[in-house]
PDB file of N, CA and C in Angstrom:
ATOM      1  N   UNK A   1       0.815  -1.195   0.000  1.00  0.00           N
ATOM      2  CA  UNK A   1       0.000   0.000   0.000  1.00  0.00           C
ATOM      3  C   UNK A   1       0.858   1.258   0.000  1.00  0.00           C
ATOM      4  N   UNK A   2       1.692   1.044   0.791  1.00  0.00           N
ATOM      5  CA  UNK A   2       2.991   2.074   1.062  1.00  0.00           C
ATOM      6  C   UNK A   2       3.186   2.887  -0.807  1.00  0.00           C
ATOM      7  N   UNK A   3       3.623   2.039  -1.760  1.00  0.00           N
ATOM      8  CA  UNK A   3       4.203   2.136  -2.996  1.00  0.00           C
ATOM      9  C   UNK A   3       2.785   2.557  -3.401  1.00  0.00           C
ATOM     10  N   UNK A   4       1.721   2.271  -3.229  1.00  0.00           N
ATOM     11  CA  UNK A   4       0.856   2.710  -4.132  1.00  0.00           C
ATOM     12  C   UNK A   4       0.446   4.147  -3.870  1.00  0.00           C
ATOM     13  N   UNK A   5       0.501   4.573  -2.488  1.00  0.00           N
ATOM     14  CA  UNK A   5       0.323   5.744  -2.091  1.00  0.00           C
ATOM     15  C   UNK A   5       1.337   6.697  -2.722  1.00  0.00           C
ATOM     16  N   UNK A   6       2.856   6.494  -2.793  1.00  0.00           N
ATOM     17  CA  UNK A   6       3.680   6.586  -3.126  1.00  0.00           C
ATOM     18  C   UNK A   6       3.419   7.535  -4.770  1.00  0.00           C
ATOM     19  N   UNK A   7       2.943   6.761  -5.360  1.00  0.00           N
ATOM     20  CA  UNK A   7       2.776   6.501  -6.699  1.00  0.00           C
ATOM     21  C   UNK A   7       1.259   7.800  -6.986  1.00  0.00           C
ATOM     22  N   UNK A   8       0.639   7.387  -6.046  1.00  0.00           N
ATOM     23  CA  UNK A   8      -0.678   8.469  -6.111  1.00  0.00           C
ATOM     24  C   UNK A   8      -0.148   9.772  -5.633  1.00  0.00           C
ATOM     25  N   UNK A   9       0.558  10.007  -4.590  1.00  0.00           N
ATOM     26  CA  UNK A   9       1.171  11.201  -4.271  1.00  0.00           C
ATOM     27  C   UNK A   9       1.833  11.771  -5.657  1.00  0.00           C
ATOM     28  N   UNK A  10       2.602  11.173  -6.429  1.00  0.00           N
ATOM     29  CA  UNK A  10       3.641  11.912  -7.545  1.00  0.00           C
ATOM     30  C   UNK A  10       3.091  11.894  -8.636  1.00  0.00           C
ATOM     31  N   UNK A  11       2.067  11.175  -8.651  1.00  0.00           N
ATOM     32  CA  UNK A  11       0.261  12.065 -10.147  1.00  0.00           C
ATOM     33  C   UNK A  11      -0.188  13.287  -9.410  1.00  0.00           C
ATOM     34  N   UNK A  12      -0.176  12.837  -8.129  1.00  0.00           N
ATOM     35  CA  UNK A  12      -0.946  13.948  -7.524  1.00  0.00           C
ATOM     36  C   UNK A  12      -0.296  15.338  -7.644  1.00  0.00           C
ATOM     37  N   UNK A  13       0.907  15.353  -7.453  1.00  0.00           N
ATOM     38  CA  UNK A  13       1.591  16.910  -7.429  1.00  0.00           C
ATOM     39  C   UNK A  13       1.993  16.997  -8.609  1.00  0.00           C
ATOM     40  N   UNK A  14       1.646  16.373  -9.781  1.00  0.00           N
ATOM     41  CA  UNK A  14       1.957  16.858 -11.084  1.00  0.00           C
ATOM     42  C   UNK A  14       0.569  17.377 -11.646  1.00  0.00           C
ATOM     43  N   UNK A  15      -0.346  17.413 -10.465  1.00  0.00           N
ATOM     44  CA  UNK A  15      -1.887  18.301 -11.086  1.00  0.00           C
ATOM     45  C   UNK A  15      -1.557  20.025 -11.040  1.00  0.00           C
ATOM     46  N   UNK A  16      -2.813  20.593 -11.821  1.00  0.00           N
ATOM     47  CA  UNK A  16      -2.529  22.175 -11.548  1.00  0.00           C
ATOM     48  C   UNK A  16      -2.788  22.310 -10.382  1.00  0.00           C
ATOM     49  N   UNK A  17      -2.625  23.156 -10.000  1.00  0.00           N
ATOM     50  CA  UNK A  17      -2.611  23.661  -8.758  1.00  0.00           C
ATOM     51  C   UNK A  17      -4.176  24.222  -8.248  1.00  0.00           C
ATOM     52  N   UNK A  18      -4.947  24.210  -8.547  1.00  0.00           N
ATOM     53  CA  UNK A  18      -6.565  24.032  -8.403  1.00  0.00           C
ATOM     54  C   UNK A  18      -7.243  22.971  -8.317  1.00  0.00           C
ATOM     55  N   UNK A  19      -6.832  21.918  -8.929  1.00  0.00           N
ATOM     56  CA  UNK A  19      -6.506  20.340  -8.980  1.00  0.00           C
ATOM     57  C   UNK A  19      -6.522  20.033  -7.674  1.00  0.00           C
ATOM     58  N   UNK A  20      -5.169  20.176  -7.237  1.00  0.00           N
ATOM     59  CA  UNK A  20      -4.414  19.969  -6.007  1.00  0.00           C
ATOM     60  C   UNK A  20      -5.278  20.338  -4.941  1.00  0.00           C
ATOM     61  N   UNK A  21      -5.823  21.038  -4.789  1.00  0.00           N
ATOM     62  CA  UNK A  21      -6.025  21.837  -4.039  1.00  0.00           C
ATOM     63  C   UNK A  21      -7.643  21.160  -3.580  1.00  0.00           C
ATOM     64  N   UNK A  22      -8.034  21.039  -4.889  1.00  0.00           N
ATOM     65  CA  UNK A  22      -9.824  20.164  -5.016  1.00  0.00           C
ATOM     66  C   UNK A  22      -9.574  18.892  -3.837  1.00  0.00           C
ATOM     67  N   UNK A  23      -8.738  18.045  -4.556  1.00  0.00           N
ATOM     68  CA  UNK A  23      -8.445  17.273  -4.317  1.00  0.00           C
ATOM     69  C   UNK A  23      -7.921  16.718  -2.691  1.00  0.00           C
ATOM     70  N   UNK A  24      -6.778  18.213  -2.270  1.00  0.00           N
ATOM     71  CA  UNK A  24      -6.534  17.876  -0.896  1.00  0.00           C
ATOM     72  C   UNK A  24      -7.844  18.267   0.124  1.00  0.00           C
ATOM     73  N   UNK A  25      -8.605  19.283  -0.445  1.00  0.00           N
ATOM     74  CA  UNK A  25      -9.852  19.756   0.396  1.00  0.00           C
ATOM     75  C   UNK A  25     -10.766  18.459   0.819  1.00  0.00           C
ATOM     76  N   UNK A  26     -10.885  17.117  -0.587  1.00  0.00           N
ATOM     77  CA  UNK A  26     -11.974  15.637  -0.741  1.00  0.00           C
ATOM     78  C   UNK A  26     -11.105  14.996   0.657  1.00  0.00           C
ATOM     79  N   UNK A  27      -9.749  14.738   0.432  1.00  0.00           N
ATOM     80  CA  UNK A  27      -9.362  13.981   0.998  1.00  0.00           C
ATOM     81  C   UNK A  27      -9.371  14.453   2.602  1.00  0.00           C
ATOM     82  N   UNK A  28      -9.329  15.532   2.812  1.00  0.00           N
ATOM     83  CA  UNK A  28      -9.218  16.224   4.177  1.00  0.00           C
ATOM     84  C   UNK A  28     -10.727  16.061   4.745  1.00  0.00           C
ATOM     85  N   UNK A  29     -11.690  16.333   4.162  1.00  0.00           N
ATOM     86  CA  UNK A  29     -13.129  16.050   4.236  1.00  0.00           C
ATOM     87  C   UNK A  29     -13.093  14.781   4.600  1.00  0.00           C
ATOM     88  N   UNK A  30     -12.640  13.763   3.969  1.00  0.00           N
ATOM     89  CA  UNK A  30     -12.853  12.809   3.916  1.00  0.00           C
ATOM     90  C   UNK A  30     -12.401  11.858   5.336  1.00  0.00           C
ATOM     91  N   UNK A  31     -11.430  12.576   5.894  1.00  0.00           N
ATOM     92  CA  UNK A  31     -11.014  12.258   7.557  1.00  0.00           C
ATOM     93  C   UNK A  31     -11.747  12.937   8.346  1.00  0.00           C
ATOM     94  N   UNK A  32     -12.304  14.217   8.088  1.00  0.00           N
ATOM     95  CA  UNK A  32     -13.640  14.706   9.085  1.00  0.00           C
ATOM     96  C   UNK A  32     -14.707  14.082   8.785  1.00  0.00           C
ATOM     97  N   UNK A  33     -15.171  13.594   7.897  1.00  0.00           N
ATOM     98  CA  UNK A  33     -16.090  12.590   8.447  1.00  0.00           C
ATOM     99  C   UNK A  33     -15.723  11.379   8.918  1.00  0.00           C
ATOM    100  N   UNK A  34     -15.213  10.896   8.358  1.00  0.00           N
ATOM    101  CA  UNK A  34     -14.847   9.629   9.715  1.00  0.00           C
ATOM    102  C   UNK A  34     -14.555   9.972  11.294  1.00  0.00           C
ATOM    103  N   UNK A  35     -13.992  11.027  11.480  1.00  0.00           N
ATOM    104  CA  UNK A  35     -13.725  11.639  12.357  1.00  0.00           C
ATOM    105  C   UNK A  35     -15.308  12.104  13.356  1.00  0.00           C
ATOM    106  N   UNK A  36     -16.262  12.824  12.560  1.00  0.00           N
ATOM    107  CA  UNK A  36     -17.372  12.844  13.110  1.00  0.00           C
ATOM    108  C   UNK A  36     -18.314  11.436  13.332  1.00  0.00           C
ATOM    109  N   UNK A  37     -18.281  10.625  12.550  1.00  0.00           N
ATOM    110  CA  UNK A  37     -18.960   9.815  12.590  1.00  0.00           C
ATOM    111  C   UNK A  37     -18.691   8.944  13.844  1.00  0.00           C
ATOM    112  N   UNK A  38     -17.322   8.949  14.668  1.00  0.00           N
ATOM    113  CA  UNK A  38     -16.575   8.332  15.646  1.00  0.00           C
ATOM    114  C   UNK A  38     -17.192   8.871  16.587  1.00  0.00           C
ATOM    115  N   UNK A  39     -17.201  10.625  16.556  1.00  0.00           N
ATOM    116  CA  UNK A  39     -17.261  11.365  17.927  1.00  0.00           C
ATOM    117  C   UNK A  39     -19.281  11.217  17.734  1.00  0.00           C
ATOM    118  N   UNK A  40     -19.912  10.968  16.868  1.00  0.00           N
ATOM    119  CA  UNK A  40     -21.588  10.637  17.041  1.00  0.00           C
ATOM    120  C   UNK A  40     -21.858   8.894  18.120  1.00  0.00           C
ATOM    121  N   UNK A  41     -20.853   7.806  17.373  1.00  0.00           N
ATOM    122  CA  UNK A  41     -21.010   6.797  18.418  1.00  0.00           C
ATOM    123  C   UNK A  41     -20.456   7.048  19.341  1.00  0.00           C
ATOM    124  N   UNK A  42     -19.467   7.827  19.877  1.00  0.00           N
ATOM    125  CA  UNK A  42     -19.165   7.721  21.347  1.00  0.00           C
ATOM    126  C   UNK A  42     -20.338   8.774  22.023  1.00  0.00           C
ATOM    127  N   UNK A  43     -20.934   9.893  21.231  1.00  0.00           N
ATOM    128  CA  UNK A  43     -22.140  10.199  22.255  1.00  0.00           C
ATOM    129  C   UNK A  43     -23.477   9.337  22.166  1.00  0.00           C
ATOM    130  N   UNK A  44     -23.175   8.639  20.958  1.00  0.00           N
ATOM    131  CA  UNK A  44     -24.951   7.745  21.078  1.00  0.00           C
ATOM    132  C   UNK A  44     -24.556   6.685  22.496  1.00  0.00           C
ATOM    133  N   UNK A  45     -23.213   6.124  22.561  1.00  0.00           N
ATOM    134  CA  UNK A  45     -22.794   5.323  23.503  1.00  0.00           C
ATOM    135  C   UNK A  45     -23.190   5.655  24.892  1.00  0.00           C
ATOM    136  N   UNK A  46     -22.612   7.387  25.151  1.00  0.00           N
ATOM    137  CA  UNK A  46     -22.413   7.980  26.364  1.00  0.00           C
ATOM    138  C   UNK A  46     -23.944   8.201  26.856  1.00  0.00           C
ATOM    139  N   UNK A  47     -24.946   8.501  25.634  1.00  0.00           N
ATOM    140  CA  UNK A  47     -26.333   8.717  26.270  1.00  0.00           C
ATOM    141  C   UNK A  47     -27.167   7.428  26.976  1.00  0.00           C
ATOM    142  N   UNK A  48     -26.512   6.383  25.811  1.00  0.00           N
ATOM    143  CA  UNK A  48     -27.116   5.247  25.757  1.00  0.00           C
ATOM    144  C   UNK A  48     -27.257   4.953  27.357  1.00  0.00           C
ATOM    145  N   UNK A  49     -25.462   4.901  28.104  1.00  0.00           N
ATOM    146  CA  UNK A  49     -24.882   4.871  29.290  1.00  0.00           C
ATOM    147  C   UNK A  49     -25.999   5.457  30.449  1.00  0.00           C
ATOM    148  N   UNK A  50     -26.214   7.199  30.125  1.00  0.00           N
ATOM    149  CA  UNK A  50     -26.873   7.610  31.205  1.00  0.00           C
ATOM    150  C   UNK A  50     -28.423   7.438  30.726  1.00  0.00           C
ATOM    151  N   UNK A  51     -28.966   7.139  30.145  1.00  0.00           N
ATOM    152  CA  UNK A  51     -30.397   6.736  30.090  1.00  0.00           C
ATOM    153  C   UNK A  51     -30.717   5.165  31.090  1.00  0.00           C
ATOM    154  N   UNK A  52     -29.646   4.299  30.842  1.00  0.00           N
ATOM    155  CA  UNK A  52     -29.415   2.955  31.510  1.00  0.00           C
ATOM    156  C   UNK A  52     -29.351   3.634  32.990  1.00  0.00           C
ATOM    157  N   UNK A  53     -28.782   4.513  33.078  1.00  0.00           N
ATOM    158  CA  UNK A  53     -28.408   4.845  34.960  1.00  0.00           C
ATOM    159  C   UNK A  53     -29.618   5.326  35.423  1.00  0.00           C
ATOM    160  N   UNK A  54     -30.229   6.018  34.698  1.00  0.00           N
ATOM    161  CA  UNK A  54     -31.759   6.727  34.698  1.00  0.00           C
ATOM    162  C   UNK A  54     -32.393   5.577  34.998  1.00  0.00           C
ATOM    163  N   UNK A  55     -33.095   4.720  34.038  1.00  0.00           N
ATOM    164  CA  UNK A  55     -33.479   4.021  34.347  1.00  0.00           C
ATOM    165  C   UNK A  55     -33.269   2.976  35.408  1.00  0.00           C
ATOM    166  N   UNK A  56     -32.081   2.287  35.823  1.00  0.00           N
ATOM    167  CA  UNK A  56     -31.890   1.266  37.146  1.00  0.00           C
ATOM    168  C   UNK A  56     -31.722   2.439  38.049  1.00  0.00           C
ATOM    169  N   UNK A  57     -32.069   3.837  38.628  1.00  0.00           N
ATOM    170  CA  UNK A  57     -32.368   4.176  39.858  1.00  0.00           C
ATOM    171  C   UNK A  57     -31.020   4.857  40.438  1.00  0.00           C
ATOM    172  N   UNK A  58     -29.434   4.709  39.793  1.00  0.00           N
ATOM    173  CA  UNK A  58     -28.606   4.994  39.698  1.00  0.00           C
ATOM    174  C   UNK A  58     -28.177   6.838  39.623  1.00  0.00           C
ATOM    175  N   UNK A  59     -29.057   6.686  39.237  1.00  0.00           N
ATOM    176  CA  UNK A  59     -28.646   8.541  38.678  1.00  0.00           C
ATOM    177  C   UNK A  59     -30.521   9.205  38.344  1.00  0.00           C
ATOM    178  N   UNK A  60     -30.606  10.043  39.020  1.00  0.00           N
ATOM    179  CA  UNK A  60     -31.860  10.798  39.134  1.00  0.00           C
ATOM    180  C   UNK A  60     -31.838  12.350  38.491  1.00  0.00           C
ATOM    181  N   UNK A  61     -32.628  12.273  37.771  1.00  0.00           N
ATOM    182  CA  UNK A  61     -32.659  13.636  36.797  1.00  0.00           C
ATOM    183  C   UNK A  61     -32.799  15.002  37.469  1.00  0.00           C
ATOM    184  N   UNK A  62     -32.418  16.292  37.579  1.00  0.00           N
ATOM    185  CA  UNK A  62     -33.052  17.432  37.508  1.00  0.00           C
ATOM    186  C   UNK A  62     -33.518  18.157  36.771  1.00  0.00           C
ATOM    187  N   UNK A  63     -34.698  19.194  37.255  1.00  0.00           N
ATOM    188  CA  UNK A  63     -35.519  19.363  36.315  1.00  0.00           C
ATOM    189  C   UNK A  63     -34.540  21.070  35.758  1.00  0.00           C
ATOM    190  N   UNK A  64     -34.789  20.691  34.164  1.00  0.00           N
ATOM    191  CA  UNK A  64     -33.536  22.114  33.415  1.00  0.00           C
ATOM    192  C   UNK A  64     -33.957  23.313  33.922  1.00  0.00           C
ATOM    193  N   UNK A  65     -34.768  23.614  34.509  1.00  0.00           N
ATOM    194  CA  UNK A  65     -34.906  25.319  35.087  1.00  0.00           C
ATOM    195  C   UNK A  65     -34.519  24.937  36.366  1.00  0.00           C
ATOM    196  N   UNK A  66     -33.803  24.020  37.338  1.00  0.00           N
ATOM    197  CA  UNK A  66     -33.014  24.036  38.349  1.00  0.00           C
ATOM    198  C   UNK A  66     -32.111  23.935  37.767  1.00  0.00           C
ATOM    199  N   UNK A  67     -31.493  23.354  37.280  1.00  0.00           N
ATOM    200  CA  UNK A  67     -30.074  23.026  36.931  1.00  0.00           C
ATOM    201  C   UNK A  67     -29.477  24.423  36.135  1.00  0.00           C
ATOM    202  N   UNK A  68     -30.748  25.650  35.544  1.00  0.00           N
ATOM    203  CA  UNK A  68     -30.369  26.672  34.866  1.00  0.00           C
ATOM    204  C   UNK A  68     -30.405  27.653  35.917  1.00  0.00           C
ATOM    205  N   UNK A  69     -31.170  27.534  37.092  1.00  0.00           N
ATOM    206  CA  UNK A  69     -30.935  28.610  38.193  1.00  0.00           C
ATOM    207  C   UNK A  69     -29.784  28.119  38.848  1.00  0.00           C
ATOM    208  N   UNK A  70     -29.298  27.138  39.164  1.00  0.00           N
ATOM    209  CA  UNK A  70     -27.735  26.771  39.968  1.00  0.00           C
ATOM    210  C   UNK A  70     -26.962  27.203  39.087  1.00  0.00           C
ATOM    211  N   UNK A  71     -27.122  27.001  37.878  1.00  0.00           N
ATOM    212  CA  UNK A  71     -25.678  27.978  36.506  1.00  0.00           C
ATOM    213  C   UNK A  71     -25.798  29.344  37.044  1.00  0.00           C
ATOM    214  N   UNK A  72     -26.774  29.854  36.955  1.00  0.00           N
ATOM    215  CA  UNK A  72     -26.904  31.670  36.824  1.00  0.00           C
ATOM    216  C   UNK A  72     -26.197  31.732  38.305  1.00  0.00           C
ATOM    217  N   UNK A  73     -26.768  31.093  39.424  1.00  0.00           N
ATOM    218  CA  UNK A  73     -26.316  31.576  40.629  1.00  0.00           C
ATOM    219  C   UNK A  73     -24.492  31.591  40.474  1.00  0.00           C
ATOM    220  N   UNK A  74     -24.370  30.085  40.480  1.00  0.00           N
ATOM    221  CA  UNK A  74     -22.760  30.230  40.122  1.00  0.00           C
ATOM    222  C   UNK A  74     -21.885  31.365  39.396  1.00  0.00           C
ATOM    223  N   UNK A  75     -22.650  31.593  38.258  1.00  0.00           N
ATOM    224  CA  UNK A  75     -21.520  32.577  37.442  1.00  0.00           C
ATOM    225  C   UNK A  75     -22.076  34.310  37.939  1.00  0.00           C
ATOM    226  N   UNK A  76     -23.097  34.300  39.256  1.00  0.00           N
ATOM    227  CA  UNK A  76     -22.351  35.791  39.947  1.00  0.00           C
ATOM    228  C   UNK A  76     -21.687  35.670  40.932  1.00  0.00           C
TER     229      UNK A  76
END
């Protein structure tokens, strides 16, 4: 794979330079999504996690206009 990359790199920099450029933008894209798609299962995981704690009795919810009056109090 090494040589073939190799080989795609030195077509690659013999494109114009708009080419190049298309091209490094696909491939750069192309690691942010994989990249997002990673950081979506580790939060479908993490919710999955506290919905399970919710449910077995583990962890008990507050209701968001407490949890938004303890913010406001904190940040005076």
């Amino acid at each position: 794979m090494a040589k073939l990359a190799r080989e795609f790199e030195a077509q690659a920099l013999k494109l114009p330079r708009r080419e190049r450029a298309r091209l490094a933008q696909r491939l750069i894209s192309s690691l942010e999504h994989e990249e997002a798609a990673e950081v979506e299962s580790l939060w479908l995981a993490e919710a999955e996690r506290r919905l399970a704690e919710l449910q077995s009795g583990k962890a008990s919810a507050i209701p968001a206009e407490k949890v938004i009056k303890r913010a406001r109090s904190a940040l005076r």
